[in-house]
N, C-alpha and C. Protein backbone atom coordinates (compact mmCIF):
# COMPACT_ATOMS: atom_id res chain seq x y z
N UNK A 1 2.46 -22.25 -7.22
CA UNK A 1 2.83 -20.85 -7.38
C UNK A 1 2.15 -20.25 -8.61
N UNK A 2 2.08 -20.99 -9.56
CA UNK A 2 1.60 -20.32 -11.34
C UNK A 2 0.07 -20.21 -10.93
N UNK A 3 -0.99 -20.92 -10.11
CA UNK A 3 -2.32 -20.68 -9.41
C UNK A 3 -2.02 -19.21 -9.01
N UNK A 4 -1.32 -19.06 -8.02
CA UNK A 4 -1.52 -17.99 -7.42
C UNK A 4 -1.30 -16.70 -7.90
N UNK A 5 -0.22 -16.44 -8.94
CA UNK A 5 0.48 -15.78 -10.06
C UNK A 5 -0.96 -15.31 -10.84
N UNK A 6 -1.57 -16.14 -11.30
CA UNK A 6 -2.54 -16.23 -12.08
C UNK A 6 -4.25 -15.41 -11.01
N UNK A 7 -4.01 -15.83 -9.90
CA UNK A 7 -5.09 -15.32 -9.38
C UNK A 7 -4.74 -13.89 -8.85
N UNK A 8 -3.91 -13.50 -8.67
CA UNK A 8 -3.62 -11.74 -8.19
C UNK A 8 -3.18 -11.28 -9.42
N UNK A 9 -3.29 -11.98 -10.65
CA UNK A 9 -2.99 -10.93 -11.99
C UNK A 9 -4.57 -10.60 -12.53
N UNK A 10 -5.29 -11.03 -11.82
CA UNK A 10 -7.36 -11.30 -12.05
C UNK A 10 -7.98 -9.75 -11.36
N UNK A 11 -7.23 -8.38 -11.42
CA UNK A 11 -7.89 -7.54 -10.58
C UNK A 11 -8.59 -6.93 -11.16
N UNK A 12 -9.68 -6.71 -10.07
CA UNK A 12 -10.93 -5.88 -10.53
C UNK A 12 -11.08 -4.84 -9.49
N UNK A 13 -11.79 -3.66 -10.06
CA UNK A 13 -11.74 -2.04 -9.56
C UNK A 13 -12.47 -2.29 -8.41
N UNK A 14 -11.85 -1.39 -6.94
CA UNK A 14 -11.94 -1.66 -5.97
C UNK A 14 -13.69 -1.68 -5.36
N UNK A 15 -14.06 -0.93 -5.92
CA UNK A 15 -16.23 -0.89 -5.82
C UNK A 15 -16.70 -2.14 -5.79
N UNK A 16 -16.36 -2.76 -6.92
CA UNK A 16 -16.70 -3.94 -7.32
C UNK A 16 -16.47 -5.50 -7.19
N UNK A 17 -15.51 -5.32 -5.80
CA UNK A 17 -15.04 -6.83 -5.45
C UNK A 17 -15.05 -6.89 -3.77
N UNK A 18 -15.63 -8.18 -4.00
CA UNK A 18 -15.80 -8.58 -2.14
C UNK A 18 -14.30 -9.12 -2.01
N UNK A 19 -13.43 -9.15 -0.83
CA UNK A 19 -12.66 -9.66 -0.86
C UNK A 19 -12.66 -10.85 0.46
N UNK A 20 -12.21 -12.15 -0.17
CA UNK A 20 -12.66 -13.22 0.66
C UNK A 20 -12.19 -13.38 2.10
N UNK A 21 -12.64 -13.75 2.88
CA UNK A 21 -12.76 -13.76 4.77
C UNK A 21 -11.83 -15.20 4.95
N UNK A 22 -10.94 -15.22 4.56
CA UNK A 22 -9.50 -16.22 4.37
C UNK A 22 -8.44 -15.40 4.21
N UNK A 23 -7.39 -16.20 5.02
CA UNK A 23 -5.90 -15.33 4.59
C UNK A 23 -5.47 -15.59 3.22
N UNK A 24 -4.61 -14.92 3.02
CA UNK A 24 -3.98 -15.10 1.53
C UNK A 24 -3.40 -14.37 1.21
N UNK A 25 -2.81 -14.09 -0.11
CA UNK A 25 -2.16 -12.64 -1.15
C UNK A 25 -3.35 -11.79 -1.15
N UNK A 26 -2.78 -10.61 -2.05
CA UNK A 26 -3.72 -9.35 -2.65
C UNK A 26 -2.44 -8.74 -3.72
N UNK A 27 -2.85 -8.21 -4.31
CA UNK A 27 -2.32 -7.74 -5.55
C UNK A 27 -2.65 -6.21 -5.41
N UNK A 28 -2.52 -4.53 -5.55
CA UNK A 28 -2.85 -3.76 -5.99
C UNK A 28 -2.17 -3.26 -7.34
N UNK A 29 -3.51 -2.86 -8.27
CA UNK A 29 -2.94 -2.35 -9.53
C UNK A 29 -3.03 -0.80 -9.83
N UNK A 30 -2.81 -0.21 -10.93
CA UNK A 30 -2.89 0.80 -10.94
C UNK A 30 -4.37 1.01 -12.05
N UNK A 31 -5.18 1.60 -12.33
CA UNK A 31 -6.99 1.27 -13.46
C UNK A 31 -7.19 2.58 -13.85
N UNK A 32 -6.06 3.09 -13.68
CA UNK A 32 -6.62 4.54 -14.63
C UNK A 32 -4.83 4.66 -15.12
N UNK A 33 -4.67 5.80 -16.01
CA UNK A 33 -3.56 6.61 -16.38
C UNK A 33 -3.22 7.55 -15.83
N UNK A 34 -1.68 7.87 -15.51
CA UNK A 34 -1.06 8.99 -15.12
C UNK A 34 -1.64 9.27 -13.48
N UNK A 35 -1.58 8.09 -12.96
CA UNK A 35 -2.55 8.80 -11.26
C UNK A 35 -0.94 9.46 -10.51
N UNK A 36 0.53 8.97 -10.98
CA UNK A 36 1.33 9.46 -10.51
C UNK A 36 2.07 10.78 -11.10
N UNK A 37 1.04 11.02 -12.09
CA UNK A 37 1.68 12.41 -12.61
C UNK A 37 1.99 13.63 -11.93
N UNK A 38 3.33 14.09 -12.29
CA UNK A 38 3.58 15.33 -11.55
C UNK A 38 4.78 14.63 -9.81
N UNK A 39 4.66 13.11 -9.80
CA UNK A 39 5.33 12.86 -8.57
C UNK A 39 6.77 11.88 -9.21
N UNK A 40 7.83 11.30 -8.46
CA UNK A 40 8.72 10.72 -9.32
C UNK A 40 7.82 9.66 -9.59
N UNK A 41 7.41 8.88 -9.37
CA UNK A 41 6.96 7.82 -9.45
C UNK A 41 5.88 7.71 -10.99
N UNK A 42 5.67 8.60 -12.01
CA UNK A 42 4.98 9.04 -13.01
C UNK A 42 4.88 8.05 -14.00
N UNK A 43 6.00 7.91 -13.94
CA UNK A 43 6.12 6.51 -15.23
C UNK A 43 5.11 5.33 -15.12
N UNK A 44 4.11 5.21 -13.79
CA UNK A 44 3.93 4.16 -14.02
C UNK A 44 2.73 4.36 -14.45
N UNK A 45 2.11 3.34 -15.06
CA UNK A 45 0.83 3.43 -16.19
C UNK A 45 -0.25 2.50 -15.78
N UNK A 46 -1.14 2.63 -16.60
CA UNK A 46 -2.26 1.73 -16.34
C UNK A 46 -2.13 0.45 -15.97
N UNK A 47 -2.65 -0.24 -15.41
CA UNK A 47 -2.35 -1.99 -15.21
C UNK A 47 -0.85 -2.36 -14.57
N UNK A 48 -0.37 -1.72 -14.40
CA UNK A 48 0.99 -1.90 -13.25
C UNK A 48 0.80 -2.06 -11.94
N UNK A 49 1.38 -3.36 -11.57
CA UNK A 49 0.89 -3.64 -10.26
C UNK A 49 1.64 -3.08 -9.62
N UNK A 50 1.63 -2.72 -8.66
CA UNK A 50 2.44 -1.54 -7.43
C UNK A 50 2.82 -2.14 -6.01
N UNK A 51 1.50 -3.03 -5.97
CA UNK A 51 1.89 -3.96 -4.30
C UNK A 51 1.50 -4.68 -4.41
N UNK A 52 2.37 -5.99 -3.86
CA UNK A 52 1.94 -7.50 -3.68
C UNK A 52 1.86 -7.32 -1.85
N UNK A 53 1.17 -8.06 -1.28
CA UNK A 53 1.18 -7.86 -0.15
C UNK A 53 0.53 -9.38 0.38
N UNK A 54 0.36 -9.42 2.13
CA UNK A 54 -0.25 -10.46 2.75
C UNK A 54 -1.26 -10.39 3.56
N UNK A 55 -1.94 -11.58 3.71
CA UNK A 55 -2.62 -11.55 5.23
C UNK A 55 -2.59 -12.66 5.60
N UNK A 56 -1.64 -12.64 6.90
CA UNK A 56 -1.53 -13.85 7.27
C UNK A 56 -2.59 -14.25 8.98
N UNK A 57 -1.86 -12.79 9.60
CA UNK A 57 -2.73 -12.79 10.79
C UNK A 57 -4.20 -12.45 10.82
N UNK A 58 -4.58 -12.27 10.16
CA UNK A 58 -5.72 -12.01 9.54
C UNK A 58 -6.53 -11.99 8.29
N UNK A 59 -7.44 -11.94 8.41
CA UNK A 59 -8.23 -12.38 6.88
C UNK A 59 -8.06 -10.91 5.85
N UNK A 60 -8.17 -11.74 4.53
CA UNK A 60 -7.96 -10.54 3.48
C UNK A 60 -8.94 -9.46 3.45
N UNK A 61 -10.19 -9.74 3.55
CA UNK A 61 -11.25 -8.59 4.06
C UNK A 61 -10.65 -7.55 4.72
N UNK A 62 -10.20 -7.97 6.23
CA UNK A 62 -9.90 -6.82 7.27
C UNK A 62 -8.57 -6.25 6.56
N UNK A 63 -7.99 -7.31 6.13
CA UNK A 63 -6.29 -6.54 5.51
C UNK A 63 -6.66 -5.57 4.82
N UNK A 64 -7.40 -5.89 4.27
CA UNK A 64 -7.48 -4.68 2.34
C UNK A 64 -8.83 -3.74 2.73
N UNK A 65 -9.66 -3.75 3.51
CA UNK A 65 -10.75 -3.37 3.75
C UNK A 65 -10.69 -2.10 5.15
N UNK A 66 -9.85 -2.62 5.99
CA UNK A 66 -10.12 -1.87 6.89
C UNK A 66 -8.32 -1.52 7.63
N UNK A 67 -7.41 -1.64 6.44
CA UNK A 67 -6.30 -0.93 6.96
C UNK A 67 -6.29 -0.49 5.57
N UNK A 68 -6.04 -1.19 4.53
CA UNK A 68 -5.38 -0.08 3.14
C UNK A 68 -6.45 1.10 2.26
N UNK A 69 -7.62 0.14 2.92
CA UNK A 69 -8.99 1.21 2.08
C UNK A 69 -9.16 2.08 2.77
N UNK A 70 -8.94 2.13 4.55
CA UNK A 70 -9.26 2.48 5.37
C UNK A 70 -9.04 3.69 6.34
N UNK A 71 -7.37 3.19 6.78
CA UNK A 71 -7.07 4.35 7.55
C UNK A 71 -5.57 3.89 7.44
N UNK A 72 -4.34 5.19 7.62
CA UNK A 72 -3.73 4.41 7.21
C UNK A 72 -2.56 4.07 8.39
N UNK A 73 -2.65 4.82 9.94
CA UNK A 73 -2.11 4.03 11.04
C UNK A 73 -1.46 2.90 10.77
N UNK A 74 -2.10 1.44 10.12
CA UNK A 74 -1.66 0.15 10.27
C UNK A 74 -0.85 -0.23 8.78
N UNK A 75 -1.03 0.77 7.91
CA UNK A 75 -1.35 0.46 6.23
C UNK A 75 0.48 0.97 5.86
N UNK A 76 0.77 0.04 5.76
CA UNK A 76 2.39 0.90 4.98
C UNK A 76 1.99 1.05 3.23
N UNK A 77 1.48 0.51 2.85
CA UNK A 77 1.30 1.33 0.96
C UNK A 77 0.20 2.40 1.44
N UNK A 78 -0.85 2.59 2.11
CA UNK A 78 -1.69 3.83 2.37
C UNK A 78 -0.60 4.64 2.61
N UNK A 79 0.13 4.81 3.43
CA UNK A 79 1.58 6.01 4.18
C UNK A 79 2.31 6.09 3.39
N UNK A 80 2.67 4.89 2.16
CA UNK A 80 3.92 5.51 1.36
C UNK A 80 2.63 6.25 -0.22
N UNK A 81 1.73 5.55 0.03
CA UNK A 81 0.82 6.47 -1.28
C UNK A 81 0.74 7.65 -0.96
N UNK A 82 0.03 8.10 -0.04
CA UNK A 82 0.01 9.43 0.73
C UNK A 82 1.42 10.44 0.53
N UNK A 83 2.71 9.65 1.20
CA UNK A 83 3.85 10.27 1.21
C UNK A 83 4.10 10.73 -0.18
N UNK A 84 3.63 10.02 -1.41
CA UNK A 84 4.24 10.08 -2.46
C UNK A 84 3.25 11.56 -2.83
N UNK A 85 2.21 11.38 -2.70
CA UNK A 85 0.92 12.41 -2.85
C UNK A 85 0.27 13.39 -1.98
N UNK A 86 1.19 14.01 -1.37
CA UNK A 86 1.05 14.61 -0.31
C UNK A 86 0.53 16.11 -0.63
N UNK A 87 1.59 16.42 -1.95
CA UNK A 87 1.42 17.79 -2.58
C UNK A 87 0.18 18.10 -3.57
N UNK A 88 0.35 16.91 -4.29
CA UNK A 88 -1.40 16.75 -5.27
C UNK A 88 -1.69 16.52 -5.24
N UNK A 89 -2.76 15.50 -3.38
CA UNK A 89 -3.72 15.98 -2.78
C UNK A 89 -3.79 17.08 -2.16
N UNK A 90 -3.00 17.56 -1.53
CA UNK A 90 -3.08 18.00 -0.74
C UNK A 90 -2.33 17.62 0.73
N UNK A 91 -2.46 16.67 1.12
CA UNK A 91 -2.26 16.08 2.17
C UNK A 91 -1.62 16.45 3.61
N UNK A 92 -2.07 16.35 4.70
CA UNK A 92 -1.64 16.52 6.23
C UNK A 92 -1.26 15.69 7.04
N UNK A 93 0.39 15.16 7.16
CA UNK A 93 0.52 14.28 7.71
C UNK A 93 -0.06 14.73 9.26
N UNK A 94 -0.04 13.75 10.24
CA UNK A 94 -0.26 13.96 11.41
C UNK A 94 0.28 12.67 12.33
N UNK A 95 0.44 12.53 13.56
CA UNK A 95 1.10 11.71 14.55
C UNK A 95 -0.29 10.80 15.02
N UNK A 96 0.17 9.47 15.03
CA UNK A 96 -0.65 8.26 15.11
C UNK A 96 -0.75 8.12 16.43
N UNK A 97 -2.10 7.62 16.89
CA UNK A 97 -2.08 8.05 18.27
C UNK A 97 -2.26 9.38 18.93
N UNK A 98 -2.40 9.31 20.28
CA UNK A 98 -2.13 10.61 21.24
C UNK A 98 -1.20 10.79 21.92
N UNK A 99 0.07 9.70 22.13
CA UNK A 99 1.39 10.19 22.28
C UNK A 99 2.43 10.08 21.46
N UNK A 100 3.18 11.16 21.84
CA UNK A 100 4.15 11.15 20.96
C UNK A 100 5.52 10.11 21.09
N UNK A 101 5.10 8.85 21.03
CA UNK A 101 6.12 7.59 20.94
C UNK A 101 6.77 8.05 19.74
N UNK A 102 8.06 7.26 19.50
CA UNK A 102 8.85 7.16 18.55
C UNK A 102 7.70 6.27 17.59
N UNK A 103 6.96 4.94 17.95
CA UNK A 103 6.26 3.98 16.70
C UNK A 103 5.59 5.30 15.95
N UNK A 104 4.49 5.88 17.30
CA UNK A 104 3.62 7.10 16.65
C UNK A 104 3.59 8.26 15.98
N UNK A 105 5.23 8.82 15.76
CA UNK A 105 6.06 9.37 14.47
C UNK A 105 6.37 8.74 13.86
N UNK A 106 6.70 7.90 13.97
CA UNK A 106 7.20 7.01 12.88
C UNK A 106 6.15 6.47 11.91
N UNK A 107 5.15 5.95 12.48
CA UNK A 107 4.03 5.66 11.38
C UNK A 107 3.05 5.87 11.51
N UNK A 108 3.35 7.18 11.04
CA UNK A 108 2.90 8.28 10.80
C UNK A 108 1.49 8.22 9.95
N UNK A 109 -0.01 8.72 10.43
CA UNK A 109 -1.24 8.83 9.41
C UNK A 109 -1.50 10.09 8.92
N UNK A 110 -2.50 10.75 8.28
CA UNK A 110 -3.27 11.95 8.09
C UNK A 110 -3.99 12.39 8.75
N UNK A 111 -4.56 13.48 8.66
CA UNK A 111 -5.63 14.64 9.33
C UNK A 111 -7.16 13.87 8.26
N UNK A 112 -8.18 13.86 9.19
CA UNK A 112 -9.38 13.35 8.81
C UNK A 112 -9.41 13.48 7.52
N UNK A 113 -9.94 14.62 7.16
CA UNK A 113 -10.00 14.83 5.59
C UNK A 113 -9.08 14.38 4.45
N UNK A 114 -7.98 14.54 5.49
CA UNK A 114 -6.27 13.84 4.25
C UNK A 114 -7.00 12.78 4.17
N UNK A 115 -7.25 11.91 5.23
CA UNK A 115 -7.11 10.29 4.97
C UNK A 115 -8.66 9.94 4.03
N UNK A 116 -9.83 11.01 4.17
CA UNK A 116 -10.84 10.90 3.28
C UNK A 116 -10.26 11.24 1.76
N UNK A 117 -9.61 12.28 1.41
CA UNK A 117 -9.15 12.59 -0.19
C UNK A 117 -8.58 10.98 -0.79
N UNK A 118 -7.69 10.17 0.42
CA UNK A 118 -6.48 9.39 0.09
C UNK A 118 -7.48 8.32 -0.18
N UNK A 119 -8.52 8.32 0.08
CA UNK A 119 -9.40 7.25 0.08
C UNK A 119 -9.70 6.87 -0.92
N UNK A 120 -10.52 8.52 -1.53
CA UNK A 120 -11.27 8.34 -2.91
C UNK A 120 -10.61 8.19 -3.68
N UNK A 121 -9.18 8.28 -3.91
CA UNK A 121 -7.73 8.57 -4.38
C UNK A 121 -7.69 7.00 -5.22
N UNK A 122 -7.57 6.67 -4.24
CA UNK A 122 -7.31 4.70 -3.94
C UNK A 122 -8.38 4.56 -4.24
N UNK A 123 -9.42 4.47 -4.15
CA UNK A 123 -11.25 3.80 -4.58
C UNK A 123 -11.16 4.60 -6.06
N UNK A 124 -10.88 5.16 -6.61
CA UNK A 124 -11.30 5.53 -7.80
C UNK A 124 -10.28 5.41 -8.45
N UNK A 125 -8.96 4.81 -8.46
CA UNK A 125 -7.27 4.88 -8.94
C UNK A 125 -6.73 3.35 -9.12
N UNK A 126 -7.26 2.52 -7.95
CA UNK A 126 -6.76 1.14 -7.65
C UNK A 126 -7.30 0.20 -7.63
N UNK A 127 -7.09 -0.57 -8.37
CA UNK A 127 -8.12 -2.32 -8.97
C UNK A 127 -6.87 -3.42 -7.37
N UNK A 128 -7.78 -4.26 -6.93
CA UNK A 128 -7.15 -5.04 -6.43
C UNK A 128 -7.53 -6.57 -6.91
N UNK A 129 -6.40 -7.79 -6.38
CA UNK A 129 -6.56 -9.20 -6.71
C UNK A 129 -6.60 -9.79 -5.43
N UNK A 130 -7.25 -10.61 -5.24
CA UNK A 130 -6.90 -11.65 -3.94
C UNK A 130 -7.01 -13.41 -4.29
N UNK A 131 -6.08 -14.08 -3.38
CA UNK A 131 -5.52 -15.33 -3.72
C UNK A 131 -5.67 -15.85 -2.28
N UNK A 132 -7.02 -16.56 -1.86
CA UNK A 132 -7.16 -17.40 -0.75
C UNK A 132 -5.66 -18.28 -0.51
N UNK A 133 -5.62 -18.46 0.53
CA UNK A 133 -4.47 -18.82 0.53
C UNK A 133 -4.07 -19.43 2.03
N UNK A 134 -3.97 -20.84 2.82
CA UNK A 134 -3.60 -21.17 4.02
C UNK A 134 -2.65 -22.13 4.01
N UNK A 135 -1.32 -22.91 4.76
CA UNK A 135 -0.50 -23.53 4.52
C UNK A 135 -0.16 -23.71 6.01
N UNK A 136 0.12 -24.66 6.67
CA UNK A 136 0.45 -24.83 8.14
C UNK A 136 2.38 -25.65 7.88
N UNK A 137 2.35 -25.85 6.88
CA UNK A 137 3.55 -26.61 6.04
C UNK A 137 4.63 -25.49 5.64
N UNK A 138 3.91 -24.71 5.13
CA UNK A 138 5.13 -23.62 4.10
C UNK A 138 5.21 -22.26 4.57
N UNK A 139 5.75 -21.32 4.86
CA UNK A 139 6.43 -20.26 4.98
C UNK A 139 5.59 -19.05 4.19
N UNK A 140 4.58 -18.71 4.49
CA UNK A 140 3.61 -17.23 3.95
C UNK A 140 4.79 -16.25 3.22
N UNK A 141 6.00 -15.95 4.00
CA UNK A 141 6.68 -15.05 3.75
C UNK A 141 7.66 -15.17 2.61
N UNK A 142 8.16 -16.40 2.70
CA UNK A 142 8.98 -17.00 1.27
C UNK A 142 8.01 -16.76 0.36
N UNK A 143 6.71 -17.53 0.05
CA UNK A 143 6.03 -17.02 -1.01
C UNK A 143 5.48 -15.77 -1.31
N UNK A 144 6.12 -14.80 -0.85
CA UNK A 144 5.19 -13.32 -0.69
C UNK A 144 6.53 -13.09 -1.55
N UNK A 145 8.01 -13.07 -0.93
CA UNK A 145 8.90 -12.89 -1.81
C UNK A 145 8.73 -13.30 -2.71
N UNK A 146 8.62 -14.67 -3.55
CA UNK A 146 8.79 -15.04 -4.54
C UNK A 146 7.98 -14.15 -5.33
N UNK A 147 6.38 -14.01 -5.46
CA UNK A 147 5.68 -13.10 -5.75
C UNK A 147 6.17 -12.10 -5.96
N UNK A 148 6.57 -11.24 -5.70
CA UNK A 148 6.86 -9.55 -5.54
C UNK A 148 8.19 -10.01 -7.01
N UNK A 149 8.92 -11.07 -6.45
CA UNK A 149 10.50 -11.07 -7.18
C UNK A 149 9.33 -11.25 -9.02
N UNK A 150 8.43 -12.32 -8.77
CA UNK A 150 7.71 -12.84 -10.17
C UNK A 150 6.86 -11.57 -10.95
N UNK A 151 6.37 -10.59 -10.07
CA UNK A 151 5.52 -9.04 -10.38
C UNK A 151 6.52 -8.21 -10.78
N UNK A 152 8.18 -8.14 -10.70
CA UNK A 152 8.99 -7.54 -10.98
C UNK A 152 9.26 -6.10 -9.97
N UNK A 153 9.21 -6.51 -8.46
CA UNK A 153 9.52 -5.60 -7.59
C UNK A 153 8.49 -4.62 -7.69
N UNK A 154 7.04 -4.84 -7.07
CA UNK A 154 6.03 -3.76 -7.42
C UNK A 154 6.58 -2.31 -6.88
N UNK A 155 6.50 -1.26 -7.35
CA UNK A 155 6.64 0.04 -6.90
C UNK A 155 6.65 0.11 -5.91
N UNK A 156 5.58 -0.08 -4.69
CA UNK A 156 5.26 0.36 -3.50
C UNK A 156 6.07 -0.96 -2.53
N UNK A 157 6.33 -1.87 -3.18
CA UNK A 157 6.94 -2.88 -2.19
C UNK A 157 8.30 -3.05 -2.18
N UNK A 158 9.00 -2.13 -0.92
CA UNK A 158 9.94 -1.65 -0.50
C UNK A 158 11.09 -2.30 0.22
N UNK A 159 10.46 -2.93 0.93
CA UNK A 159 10.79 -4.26 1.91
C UNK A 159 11.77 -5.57 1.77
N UNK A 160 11.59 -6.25 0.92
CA UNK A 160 12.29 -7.49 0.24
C UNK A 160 13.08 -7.03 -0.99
N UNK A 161 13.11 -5.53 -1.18
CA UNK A 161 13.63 -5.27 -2.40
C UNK A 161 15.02 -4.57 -2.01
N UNK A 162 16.43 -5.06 -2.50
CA UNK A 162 17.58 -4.00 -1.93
C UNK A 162 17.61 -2.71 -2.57
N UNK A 163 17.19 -3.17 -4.05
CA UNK A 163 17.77 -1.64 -4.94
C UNK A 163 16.44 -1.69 -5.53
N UNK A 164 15.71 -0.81 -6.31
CA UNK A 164 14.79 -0.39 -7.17
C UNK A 164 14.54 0.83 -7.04
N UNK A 165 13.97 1.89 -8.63
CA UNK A 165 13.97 2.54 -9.39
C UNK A 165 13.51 3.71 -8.05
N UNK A 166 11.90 2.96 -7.32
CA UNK A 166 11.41 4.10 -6.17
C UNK A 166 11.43 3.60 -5.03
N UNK A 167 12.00 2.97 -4.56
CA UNK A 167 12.40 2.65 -3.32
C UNK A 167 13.32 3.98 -2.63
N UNK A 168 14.11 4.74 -2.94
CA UNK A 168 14.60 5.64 -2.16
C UNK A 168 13.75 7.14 -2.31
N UNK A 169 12.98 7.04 -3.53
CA UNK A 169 11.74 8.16 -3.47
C UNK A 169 10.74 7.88 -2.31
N UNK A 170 10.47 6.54 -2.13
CA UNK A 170 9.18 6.56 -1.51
C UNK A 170 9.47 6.61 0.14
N UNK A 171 11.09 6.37 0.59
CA UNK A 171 11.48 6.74 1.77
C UNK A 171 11.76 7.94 1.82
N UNK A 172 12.42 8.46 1.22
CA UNK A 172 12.16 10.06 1.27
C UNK A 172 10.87 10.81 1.71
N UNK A 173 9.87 10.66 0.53
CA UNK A 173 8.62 10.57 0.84
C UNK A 173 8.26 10.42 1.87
N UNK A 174 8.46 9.53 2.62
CA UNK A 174 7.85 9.22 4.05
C UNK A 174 9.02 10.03 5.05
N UNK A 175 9.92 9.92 4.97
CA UNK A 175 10.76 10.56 6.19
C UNK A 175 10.36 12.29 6.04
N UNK A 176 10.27 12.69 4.40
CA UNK A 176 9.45 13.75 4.76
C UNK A 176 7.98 14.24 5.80
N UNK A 177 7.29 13.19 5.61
CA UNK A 177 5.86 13.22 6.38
C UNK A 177 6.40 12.92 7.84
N UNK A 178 7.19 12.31 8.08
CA UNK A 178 7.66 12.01 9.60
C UNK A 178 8.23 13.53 10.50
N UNK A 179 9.21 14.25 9.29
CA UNK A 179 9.70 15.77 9.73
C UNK A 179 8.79 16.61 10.36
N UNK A 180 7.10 16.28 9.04
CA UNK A 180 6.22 17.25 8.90
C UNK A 180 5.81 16.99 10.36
N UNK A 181 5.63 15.75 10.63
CA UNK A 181 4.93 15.60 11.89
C UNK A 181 5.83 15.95 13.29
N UNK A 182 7.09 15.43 13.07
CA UNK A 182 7.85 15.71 14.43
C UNK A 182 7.83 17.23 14.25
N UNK A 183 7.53 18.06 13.30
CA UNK A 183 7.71 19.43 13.94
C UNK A 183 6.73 19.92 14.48
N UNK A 184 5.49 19.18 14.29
CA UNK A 184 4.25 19.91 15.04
C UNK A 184 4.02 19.44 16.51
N UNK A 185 5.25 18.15 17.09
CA UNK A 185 5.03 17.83 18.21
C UNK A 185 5.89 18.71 18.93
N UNK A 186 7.33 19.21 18.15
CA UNK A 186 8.30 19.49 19.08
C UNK A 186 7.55 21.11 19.53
């Protein structure tokens, strides 16, 4: 565990790192100041990690590369970053997919350009870590908890956490973007 601790506390700004074609952890940090200014979430500062996350079904490349850098349909920290930053980007939620399923309100993406602003947002805002990582023996998900519990409940990781500081901001946040969208279907 103190290996792995040690390898997602190693992040470097998102331009500048390949991320390895193995499952494993990822770490996102925060590499500039004040990127949450003006939202509740403000307090948090430079070098604060925000999400511990996994890839289990897939390799860390596609995880971090082509859902959280990417688009954010599949990405729950892209949808709750967005949600949180909706007003100072700008942002347009919109309905995932072309029907209107309950999943496809529910998780909920942006309008082209939203999801381009949210991009550069994240590429110029967020350092990430990755921790190769395979086990046919141990439980991916126990150690993802332990992690998150050892990072001190990252901001954006909502999930394994009962109570914390933005956990009911960042659902808000999102059930807002869900409204925005169910009203443009109804």
């Amino acid at each position: 565990m103190e290996q792995i601790i040690r390898c997602l506390k190693d992040y470097k700004e998102i331009n500048n790192i390949e991320a390895p074609k193995t499952t494993g952890f990822y770490a996102f940090y925060t590499i500039a100041n004040n990127i949450f200014e003006g939202t509740a979430l403000s307090d948090i500062k430079k070098g604060d990690c925000i999400y511990v996350g996994i890839a289990k079904d897939e390799t860390l490349d596609k995880r971090v590369y082509k859902s959280h850098l990417k688009t954010t349909g599949k990405s729950t920290l892209r949808r709750a970053i967005g949600a949180i930053l909706i007003k100072k980007l700008g942002l347009e939620p919109t309905m995932r997919g072309k029907t209107a399923t309950e999943s496809n309100l529910r998780n909920f993406t942006f309008s082209k350009e939203s999801e381009q602003r949210l991009t550069e947002f994240i590429n110029n805002n967020l350092g990430v870590a990755f921790c190769s990582y395979s086990s046919i023996d141990i439980n991916l998900e126990d150690i993802e908890k332990e992690i998150i519990k050892e990072f001190g409940y990252p901001a954006f990781n909502v999930e394994y956490v009962k109570e914390s500081k933005y956990k009911k901001v960042i659902q808000d946040a999102r059930k807002n973007c869900r409204a925005i969208v169910k009203s443009k279907v109804v």
